[in-house]
C-alpha atoms as a PDB file:
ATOM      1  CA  UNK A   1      84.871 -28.965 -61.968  1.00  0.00           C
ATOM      2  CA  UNK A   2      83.115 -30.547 -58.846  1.00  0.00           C
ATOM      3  CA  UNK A   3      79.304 -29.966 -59.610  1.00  0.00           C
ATOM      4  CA  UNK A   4      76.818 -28.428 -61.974  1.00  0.00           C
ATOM      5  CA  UNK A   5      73.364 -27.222 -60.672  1.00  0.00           C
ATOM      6  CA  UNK A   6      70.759 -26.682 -63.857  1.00  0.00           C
ATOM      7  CA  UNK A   7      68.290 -24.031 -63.399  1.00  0.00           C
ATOM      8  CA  UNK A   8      64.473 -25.397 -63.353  1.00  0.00           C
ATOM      9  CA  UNK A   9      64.198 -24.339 -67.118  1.00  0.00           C
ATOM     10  CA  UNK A  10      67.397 -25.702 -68.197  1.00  0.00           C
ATOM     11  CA  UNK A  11      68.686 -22.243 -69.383  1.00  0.00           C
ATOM     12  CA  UNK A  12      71.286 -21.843 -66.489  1.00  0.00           C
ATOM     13  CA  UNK A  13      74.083 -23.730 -65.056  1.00  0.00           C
ATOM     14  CA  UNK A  14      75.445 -23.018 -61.694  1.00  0.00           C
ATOM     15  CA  UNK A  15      79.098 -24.397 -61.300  1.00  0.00           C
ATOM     16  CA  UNK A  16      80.950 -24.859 -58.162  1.00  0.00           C
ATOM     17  CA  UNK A  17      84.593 -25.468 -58.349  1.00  0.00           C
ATOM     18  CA  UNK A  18      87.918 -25.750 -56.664  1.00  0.00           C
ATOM     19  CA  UNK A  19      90.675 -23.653 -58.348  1.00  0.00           C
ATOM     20  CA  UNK A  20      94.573 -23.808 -57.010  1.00  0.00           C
ATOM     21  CA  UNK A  21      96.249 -20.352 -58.421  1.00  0.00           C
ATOM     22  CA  UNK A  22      99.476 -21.547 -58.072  1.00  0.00           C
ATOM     23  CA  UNK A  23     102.703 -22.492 -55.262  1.00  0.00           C
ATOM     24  CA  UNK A  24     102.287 -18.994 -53.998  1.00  0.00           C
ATOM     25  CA  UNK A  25      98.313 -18.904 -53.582  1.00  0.00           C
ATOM     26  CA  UNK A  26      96.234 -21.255 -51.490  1.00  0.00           C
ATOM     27  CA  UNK A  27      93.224 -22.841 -53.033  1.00  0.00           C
ATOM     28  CA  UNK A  28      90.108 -21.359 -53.445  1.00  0.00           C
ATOM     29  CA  UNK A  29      86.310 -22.238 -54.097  1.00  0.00           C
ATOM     30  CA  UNK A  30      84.508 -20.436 -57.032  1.00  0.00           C
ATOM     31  CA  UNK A  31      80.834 -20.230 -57.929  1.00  0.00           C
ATOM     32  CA  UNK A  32      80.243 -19.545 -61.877  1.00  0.00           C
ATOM     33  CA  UNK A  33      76.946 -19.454 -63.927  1.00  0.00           C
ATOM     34  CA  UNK A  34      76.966 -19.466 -67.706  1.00  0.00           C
ATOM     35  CA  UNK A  35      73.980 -20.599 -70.401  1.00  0.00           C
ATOM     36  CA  UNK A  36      73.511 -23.776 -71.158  1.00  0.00           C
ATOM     37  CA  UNK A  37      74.741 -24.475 -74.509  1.00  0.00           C
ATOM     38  CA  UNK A  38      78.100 -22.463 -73.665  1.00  0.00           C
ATOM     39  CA  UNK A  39      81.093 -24.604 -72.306  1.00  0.00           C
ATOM     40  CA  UNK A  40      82.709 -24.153 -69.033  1.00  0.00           C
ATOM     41  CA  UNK A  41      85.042 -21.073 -68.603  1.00  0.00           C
ATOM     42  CA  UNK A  42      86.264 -20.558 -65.122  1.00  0.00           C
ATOM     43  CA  UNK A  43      87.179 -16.941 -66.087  1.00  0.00           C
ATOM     44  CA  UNK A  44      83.094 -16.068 -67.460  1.00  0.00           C
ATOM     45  CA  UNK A  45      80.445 -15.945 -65.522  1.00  0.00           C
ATOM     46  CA  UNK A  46      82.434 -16.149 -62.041  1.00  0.00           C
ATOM     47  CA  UNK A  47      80.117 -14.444 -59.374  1.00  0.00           C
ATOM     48  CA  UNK A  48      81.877 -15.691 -56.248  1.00  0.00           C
ATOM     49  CA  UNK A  49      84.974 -16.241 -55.200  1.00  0.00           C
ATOM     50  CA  UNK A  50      86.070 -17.479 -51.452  1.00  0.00           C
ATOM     51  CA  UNK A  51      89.462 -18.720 -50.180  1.00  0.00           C
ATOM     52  CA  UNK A  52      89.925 -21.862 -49.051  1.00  0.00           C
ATOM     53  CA  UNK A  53      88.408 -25.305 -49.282  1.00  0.00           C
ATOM     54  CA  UNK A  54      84.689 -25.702 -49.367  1.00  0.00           C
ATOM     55  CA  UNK A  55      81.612 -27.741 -50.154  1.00  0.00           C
ATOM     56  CA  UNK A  56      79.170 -24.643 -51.122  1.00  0.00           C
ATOM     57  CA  UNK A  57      75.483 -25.776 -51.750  1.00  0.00           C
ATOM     58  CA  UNK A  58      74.173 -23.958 -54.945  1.00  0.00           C
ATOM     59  CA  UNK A  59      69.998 -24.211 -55.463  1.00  0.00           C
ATOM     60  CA  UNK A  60      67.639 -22.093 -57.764  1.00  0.00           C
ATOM     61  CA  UNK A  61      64.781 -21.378 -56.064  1.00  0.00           C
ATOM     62  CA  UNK A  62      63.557 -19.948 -59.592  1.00  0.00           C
ATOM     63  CA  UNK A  63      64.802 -19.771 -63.086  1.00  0.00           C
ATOM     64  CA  UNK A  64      66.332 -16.524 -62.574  1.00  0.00           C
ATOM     65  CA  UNK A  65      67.463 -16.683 -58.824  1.00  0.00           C
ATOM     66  CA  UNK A  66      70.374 -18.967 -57.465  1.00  0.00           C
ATOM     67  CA  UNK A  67      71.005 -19.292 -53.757  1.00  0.00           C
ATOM     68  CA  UNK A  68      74.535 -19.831 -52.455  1.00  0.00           C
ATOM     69  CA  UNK A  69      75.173 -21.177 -49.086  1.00  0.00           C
ATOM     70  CA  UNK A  70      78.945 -20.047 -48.570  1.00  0.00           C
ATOM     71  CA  UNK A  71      81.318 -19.162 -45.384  1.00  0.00           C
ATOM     72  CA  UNK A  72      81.237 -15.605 -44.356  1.00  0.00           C
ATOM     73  CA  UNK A  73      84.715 -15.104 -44.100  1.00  0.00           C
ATOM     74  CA  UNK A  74      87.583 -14.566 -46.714  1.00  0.00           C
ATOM     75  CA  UNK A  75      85.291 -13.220 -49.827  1.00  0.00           C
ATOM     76  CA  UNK A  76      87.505 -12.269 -52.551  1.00  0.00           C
ATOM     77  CA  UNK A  77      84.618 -11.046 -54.764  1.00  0.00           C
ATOM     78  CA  UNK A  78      80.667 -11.487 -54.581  1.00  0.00           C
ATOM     79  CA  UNK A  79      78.238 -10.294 -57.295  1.00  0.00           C
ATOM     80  CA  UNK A  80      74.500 -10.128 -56.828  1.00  0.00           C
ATOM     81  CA  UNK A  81      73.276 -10.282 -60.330  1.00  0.00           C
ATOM     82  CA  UNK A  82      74.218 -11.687 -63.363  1.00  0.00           C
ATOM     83  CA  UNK A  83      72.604 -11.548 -66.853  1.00  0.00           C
ATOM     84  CA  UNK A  84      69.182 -11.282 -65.687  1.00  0.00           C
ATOM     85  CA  UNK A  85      69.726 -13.918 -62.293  1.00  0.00           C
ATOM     86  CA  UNK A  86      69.335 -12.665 -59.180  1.00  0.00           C
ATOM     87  CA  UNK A  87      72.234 -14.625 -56.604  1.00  0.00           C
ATOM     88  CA  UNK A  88      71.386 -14.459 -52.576  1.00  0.00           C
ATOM     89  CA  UNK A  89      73.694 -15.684 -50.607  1.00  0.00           C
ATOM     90  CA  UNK A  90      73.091 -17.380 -46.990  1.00  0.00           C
ATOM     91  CA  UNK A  91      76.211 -18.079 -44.158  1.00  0.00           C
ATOM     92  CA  UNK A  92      77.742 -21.247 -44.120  1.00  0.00           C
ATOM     93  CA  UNK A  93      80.736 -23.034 -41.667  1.00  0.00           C
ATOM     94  CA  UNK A  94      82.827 -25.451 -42.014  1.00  0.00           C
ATOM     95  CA  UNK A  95      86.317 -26.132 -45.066  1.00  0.00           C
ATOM     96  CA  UNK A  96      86.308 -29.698 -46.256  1.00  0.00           C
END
């Protein structure tokens, strides 16, 4: 797990992470949310989902909206809500 974001009221946690799916799959970079007294599941709560390598920056700019700043290209999967948050997404460049 590379970072954890809290949401303002401490309900939320954003989680960006690095997963590597195996010799046949290249790695990819996930964003996940989940309540705060649940433990880290990097099947719940996944809401993106990009291939590759990257440092994403994950803010709230409330307690129920999260703002991902991800690469445009090579979306595997992308929601816009989840359990009552609201997730916006701006472009990004650049693998680490």
């Amino acid at each position: 797990m590379d970072k954890e974001i809290p949401s303002p009221d401490g309900e939320h946690v954003a989680l960006v992470f690095h997963r590597d799916c195996g010799a046949t799959t290249d790695f990819n970079t996930q964003v996940g949310l989940r309540d705060h007294e649940r433990d880290f599941d990097p099947e719940v709560g996944r809401v993106v989902t990009v291939a590759g390598l990257y440092k994403m920056t994950v803010t709230w700019s409330s307690n129920k909206r999260l703002v991902v700043s991800m690469p445009n290209d090579k979306v595997y999967a992308q929601l816009t809500k989840w359990n009552g948050i609201d997730i916006d997404y701006a472009p990004q460049g650049g693998a680490e």
